[in-house]
C-alpha atoms as a PDB file:
ATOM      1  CA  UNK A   1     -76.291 -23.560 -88.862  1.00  0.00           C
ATOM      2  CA  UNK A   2     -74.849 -24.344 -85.311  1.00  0.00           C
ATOM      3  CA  UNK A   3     -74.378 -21.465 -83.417  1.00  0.00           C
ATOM      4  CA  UNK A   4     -71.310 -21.503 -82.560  1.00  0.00           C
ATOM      5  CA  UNK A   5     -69.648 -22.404 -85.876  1.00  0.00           C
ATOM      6  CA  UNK A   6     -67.214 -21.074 -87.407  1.00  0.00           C
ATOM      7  CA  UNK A   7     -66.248 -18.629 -84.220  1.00  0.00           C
ATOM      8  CA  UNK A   8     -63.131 -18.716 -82.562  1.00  0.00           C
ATOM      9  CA  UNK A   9     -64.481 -17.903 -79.332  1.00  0.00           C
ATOM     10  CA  UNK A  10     -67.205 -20.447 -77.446  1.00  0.00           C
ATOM     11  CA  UNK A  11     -70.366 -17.779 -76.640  1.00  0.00           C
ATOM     12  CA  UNK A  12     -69.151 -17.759 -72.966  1.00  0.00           C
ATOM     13  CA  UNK A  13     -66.418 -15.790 -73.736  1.00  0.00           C
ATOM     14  CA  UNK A  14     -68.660 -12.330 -72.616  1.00  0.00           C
ATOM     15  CA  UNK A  15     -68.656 -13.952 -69.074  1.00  0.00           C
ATOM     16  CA  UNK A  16     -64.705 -13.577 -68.851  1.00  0.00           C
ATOM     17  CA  UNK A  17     -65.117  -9.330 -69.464  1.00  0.00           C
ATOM     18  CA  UNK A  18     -68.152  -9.605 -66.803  1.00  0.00           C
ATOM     19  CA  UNK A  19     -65.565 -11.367 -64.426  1.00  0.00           C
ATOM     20  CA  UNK A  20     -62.923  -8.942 -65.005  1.00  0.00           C
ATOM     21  CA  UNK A  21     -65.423  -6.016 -64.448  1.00  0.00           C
ATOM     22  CA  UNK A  22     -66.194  -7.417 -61.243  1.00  0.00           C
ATOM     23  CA  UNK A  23     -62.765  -7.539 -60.062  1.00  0.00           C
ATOM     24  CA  UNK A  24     -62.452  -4.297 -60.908  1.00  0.00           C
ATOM     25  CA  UNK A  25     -64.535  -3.462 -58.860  1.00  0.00           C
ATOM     26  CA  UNK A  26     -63.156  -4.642 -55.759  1.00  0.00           C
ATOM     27  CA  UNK A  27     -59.934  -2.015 -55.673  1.00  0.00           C
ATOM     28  CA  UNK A  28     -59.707  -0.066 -52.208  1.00  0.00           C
ATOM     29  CA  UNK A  29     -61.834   3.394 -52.625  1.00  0.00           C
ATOM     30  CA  UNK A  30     -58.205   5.241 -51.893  1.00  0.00           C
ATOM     31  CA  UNK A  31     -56.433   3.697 -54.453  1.00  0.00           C
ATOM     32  CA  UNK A  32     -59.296   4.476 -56.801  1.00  0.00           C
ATOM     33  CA  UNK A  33     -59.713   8.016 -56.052  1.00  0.00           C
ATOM     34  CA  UNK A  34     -55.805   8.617 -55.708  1.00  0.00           C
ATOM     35  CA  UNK A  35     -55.009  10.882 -58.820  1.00  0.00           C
ATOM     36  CA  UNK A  36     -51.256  12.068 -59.080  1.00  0.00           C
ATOM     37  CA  UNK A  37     -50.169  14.495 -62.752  1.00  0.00           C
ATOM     38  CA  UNK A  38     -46.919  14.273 -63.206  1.00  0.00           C
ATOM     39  CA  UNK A  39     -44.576  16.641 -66.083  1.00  0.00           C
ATOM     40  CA  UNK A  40     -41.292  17.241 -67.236  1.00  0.00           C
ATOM     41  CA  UNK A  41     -40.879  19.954 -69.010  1.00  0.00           C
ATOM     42  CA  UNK A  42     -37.125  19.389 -69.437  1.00  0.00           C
ATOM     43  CA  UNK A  43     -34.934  16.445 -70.337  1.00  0.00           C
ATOM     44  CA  UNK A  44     -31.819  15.663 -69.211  1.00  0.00           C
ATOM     45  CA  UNK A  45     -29.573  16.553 -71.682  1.00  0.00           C
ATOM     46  CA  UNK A  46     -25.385  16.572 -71.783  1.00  0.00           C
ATOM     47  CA  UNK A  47     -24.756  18.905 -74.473  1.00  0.00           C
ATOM     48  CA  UNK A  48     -21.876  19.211 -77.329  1.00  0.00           C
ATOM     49  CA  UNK A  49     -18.874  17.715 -76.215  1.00  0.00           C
ATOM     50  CA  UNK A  50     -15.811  16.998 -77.348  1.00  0.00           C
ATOM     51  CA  UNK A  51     -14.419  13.228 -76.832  1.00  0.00           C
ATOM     52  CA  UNK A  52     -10.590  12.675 -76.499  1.00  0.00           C
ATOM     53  CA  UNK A  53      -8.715   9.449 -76.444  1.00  0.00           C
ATOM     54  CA  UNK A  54      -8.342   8.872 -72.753  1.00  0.00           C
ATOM     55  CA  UNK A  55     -12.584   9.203 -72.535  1.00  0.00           C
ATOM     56  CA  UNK A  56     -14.210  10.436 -69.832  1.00  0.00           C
ATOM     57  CA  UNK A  57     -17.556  11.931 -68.088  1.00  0.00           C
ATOM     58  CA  UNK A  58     -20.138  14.350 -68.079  1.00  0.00           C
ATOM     59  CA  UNK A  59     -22.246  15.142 -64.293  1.00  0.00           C
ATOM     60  CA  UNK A  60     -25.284  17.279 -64.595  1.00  0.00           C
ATOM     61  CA  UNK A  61     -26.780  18.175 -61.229  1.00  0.00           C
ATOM     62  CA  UNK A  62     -30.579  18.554 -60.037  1.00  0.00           C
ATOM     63  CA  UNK A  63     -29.594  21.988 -60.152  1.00  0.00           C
ATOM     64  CA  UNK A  64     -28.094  22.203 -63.144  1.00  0.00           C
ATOM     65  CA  UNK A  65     -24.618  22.571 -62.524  1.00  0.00           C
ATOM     66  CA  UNK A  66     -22.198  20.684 -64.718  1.00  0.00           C
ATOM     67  CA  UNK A  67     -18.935  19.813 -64.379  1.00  0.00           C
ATOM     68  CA  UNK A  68     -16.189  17.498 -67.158  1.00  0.00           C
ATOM     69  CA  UNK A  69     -14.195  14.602 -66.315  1.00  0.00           C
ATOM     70  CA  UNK A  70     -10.858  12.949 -67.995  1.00  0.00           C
ATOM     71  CA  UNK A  71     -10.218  14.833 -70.741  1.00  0.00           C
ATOM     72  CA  UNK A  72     -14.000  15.070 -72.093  1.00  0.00           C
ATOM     73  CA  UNK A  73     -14.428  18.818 -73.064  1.00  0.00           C
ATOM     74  CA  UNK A  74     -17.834  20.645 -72.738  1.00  0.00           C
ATOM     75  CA  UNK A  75     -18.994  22.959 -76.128  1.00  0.00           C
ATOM     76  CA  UNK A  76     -22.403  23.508 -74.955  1.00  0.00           C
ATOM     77  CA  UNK A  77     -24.446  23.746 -71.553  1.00  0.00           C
ATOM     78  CA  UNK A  78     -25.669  20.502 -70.435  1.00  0.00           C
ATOM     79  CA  UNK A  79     -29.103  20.599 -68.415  1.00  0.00           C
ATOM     80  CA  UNK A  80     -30.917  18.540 -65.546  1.00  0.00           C
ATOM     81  CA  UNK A  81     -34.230  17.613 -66.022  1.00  0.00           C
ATOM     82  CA  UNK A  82     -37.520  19.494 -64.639  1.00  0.00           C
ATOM     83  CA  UNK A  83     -40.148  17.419 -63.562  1.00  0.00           C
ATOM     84  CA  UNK A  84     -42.906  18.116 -61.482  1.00  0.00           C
ATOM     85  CA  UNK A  85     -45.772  16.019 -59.475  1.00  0.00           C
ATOM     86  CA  UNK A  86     -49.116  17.376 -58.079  1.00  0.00           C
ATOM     87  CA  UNK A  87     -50.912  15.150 -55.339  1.00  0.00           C
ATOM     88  CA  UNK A  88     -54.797  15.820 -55.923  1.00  0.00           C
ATOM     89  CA  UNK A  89     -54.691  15.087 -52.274  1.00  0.00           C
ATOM     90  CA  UNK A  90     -54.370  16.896 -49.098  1.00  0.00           C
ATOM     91  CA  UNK A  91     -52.201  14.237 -46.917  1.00  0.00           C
ATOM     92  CA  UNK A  92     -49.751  11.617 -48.274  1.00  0.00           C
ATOM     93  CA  UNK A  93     -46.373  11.640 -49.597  1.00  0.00           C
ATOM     94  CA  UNK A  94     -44.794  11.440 -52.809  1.00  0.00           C
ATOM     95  CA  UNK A  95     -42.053   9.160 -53.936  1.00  0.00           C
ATOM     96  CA  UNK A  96     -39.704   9.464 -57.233  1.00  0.00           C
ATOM     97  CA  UNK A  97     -37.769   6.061 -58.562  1.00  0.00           C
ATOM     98  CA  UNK A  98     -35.752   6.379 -61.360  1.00  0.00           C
ATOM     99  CA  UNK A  99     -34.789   2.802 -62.271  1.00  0.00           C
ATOM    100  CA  UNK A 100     -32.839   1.288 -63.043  1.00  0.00           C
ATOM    101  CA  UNK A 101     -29.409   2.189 -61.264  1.00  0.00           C
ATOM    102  CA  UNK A 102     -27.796   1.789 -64.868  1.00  0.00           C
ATOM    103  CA  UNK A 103     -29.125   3.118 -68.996  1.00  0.00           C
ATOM    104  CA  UNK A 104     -27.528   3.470 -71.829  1.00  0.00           C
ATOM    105  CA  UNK A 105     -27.763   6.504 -74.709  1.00  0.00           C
ATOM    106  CA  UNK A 106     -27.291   5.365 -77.847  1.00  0.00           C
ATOM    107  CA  UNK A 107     -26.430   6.531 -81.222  1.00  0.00           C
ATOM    108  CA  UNK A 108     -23.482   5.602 -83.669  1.00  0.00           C
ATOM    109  CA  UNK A 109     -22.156   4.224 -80.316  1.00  0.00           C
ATOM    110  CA  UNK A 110     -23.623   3.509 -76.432  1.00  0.00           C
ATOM    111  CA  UNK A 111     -22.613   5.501 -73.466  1.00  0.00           C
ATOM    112  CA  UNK A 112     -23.716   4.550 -69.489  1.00  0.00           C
ATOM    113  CA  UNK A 113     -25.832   6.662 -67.656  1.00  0.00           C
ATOM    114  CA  UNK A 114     -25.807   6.429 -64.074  1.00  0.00           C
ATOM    115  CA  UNK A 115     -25.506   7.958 -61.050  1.00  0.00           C
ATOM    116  CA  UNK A 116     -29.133   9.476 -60.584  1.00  0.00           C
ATOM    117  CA  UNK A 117     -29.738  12.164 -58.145  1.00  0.00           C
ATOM    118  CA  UNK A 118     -33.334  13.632 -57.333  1.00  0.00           C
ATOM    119  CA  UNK A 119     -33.758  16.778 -56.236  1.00  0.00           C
ATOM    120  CA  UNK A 120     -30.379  17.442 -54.676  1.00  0.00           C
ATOM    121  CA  UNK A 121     -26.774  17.136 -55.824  1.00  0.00           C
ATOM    122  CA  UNK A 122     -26.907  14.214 -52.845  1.00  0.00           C
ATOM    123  CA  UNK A 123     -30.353  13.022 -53.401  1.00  0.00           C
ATOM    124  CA  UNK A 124     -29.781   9.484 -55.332  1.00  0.00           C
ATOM    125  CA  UNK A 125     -32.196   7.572 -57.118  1.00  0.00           C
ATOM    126  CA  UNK A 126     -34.400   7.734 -54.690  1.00  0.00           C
ATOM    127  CA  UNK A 127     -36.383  10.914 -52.920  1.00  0.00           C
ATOM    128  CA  UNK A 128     -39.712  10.886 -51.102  1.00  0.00           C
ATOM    129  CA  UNK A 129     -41.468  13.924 -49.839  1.00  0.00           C
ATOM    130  CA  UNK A 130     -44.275  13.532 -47.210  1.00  0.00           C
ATOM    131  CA  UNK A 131     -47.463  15.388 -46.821  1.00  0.00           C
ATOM    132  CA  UNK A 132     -45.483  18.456 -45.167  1.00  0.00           C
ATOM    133  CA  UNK A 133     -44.532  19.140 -48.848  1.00  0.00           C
ATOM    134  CA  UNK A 134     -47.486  18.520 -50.685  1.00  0.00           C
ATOM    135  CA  UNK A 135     -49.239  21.703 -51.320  1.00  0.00           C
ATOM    136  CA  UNK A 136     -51.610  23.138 -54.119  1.00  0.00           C
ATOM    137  CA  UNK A 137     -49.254  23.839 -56.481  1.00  0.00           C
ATOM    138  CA  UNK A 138     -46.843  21.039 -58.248  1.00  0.00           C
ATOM    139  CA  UNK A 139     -43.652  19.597 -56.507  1.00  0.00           C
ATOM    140  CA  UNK A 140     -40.733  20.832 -59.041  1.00  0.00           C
ATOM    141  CA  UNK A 141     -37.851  18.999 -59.220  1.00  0.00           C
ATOM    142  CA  UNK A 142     -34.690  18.520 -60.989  1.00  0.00           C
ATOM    143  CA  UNK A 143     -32.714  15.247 -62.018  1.00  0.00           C
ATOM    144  CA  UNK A 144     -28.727  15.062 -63.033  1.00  0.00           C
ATOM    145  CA  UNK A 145     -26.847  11.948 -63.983  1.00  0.00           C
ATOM    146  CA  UNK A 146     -23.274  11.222 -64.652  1.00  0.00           C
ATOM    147  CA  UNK A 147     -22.737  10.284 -68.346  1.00  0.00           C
ATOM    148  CA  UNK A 148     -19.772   7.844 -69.070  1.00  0.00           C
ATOM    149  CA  UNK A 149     -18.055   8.898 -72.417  1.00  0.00           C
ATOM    150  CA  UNK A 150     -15.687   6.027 -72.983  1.00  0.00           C
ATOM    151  CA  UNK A 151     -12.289   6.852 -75.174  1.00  0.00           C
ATOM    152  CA  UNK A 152     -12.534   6.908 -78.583  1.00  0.00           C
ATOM    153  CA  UNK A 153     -16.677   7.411 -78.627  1.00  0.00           C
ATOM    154  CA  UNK A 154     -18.284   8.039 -82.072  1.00  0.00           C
ATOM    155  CA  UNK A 155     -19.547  11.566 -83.111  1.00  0.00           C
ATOM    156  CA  UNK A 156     -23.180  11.720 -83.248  1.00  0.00           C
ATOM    157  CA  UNK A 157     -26.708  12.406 -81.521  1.00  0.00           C
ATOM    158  CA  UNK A 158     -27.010  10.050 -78.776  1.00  0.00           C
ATOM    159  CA  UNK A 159     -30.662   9.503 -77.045  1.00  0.00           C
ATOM    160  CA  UNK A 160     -31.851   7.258 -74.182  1.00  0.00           C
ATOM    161  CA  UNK A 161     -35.303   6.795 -72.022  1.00  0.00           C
ATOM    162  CA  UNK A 162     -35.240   7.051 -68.377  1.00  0.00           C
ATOM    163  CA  UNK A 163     -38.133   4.964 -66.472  1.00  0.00           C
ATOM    164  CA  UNK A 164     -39.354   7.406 -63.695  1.00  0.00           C
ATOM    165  CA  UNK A 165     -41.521   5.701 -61.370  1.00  0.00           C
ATOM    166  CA  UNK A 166     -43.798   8.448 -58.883  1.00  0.00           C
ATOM    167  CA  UNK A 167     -46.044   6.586 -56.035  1.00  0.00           C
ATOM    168  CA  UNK A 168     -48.489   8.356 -54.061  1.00  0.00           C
ATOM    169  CA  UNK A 169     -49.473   7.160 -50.618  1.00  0.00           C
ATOM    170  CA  UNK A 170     -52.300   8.298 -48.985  1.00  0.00           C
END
């Protein structure tokens, strides 16, 4: 029998992985030896609320303060997310994304998130810290939103992902 019948793959497919092992390779040493851990302990989370006709919205600060808009009521405590990032690295900074500007939650109905701040009531979607704040023990920081709670919304559990991006620079 031929040797190569009946595979899908001609026999120098194995070169292809060598190739990409190669390239591999070929990365800067920094990037390579960059390491970053980053946590969150908390998520986000807007609480028991009651919607009204008129609708509304919920802001949770980095800090965790939390305040009701329209005629939105608040039953429970809402609370900003903890996160925290530890550079493996002496010197560099650290920089926090959370994209994009706009997510929805979703349950028996869909509600906007937006409005991110990092860190600081004033911090936006955006916050980098440079090497002045990188120490031995994890950056901790918290991150509020504003939820939009539109009139009418359906009672139910609502849940959403957030894509947090964290980039360290040597």
């Amino acid at each position: 029998m031929p040797e190569n019948s009946g595979r899908k793959f001609p026999r120098s497919a194995g070169r292809m992985v060598a190739l990409s092992l190669a390239a591999a390779t070929l990365l800067p040493a920094a990037e390579a030896y960059a390491q970053l851990a980053v946590n969150c302990t908390q998520a986000l989370r807007f609480a028991t609320f009651a919607p009204c006709s008129a609708g509304g919205s919920i802001k949770v600060t980095p800090g965790g303060a939390a305040t009701d808009g329209g005629c939105v009521v608040l039953l429970g405590v809402p609370k900003q997310a903890v996160c925290s990032a530890k550079s493996f690295a002496t010197t560099g900074s650290i920089q926090i994304k959370l994209a994009p500007k706009t997510t929805n939650v979703t349950g028996p109905g869909t509600m906007p998130l937006k409005s991110f701040n990092i860190g600081t009531a004033a911090g936006g979607p955006t916050k980098t810290w440079t090497d002045a704040a990188l120490t031995a023990t994890p950056l901790v920081f918290g991150v509020g939103g504003l939820l939009g709670v539109s009139p009418g919304q359906p009672n139910g559990i609502y849940s959403g992902n957030l894509i947090m991006t964290v980039t360290f620079t040597p």
